[in-house]
N, C-alpha and C. Protein backbone atom coordinates (compact mmCIF):
# COMPACT_ATOMS: atom_id res chain seq x y z
N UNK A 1 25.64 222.01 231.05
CA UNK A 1 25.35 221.09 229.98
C UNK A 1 26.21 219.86 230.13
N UNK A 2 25.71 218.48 230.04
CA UNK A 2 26.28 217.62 230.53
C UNK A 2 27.59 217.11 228.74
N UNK A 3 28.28 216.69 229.05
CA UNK A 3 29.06 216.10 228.32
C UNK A 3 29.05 215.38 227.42
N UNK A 4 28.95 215.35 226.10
CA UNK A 4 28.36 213.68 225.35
C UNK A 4 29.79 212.46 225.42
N UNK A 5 29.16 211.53 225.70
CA UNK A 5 30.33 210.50 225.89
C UNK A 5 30.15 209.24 224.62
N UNK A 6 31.08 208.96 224.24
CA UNK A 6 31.07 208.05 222.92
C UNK A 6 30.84 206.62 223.86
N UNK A 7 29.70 205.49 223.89
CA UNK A 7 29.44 204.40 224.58
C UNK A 7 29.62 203.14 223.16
N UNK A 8 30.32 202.37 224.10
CA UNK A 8 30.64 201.19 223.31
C UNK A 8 30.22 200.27 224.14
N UNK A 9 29.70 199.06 223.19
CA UNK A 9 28.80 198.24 223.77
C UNK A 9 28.34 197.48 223.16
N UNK A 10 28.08 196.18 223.44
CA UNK A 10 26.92 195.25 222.32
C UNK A 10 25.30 196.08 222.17
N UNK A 11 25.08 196.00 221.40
CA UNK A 11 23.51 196.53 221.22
C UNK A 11 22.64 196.33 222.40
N UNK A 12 22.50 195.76 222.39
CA UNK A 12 21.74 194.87 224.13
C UNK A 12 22.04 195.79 225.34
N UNK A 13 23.66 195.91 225.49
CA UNK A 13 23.49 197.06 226.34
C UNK A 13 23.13 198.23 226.42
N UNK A 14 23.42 198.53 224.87
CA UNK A 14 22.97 200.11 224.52
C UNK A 14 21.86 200.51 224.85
N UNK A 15 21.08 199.41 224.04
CA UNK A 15 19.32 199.59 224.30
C UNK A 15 18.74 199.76 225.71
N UNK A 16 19.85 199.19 226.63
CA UNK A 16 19.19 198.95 227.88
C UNK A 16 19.67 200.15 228.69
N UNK A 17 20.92 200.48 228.29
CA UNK A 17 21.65 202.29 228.74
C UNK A 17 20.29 203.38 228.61
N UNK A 18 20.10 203.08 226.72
CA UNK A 18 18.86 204.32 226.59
C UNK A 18 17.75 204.29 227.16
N UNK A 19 16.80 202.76 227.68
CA UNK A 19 15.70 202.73 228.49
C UNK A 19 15.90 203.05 229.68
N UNK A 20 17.23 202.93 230.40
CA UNK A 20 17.08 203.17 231.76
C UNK A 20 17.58 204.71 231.92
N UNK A 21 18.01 205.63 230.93
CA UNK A 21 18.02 206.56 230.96
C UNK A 21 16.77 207.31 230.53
N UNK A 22 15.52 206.94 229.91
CA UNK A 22 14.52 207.39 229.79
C UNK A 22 13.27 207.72 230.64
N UNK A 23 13.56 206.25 231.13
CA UNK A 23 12.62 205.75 232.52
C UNK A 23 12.91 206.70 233.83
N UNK A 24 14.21 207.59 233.65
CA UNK A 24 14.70 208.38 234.79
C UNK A 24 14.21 209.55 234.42
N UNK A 25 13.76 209.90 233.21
CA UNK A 25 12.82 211.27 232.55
C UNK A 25 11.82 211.53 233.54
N UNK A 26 12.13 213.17 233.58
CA UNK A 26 10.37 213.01 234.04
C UNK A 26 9.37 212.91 233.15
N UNK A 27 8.30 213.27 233.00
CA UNK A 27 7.42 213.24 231.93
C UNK A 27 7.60 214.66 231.24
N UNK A 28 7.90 216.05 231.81
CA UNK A 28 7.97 216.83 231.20
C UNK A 28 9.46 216.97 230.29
N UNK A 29 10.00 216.24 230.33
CA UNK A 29 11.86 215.97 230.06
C UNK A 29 11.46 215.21 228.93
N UNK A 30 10.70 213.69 228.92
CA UNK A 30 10.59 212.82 228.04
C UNK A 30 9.39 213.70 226.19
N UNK A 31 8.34 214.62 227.28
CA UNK A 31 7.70 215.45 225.91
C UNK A 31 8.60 216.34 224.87
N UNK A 32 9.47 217.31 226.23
CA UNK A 32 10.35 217.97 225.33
C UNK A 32 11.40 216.90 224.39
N UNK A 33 11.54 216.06 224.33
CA UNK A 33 12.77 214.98 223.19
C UNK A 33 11.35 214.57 222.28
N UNK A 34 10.19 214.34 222.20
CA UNK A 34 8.94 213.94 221.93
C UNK A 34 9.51 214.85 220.55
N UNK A 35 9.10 216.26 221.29
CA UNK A 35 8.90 217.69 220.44
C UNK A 35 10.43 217.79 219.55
N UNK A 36 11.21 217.97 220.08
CA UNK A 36 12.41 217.74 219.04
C UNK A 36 12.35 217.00 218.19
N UNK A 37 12.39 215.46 218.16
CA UNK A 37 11.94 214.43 217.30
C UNK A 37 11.15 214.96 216.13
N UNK A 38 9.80 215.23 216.68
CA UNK A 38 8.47 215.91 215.34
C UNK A 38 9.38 216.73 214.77
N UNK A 39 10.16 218.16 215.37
CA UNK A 39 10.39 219.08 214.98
C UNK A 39 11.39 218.76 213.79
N UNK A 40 12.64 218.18 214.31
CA UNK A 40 13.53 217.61 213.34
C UNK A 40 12.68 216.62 212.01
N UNK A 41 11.99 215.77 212.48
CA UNK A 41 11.43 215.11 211.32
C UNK A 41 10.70 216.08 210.34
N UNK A 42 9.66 217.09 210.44
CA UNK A 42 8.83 217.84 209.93
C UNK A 42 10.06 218.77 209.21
N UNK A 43 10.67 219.15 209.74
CA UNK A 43 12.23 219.98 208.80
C UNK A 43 12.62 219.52 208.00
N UNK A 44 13.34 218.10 208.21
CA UNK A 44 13.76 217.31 207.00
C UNK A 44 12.92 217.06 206.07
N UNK A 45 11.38 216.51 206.60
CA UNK A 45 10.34 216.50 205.93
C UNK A 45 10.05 218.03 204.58
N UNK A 46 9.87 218.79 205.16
CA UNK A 46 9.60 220.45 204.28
C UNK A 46 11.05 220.81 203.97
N UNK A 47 12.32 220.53 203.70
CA UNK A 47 12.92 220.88 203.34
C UNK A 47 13.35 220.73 202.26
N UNK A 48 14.17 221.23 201.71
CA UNK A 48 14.16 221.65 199.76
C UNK A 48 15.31 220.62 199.60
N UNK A 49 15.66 220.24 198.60
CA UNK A 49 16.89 219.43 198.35
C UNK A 49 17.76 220.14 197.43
N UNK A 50 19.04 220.20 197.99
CA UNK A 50 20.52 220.97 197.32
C UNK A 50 20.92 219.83 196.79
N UNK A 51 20.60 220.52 195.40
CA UNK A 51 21.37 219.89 194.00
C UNK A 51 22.79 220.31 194.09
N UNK A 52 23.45 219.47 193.74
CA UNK A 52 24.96 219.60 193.77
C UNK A 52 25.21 219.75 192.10
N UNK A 53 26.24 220.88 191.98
CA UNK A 53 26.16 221.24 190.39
C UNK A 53 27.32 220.54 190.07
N UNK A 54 27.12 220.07 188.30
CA UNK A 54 27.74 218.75 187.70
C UNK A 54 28.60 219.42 187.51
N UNK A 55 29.89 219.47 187.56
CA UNK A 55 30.99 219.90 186.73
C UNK A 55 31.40 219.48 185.72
């Protein structure tokens, strides 16, 4: 499992870090992050909201 690294940068580069790291996807690499995405959104989506109790 590769490492996560904290990147600092003007935006401009960032954006251009994440496209040229995408563009190196294969297509079956780029569906599976596709599927996470839906999956995470549709969770948050159906999920219940925790009321925090008033003291």
């Amino acid at each position: 499992m590769k490492k996560n690294v904290l990147s600092f940068g003007t935006p401009q580069e960032l954006e251009a870090k994440r496209i040229a790291e995408i563009r190196s996807l294969s297509y079956l690499e780029r569906l599976e992050r596709l599927m996470v995405l839906i999956e995470v959104s549709y969770t948050l989506k159906t999920a219940k909201v925790i009321q925090s109790k008033k003291r």
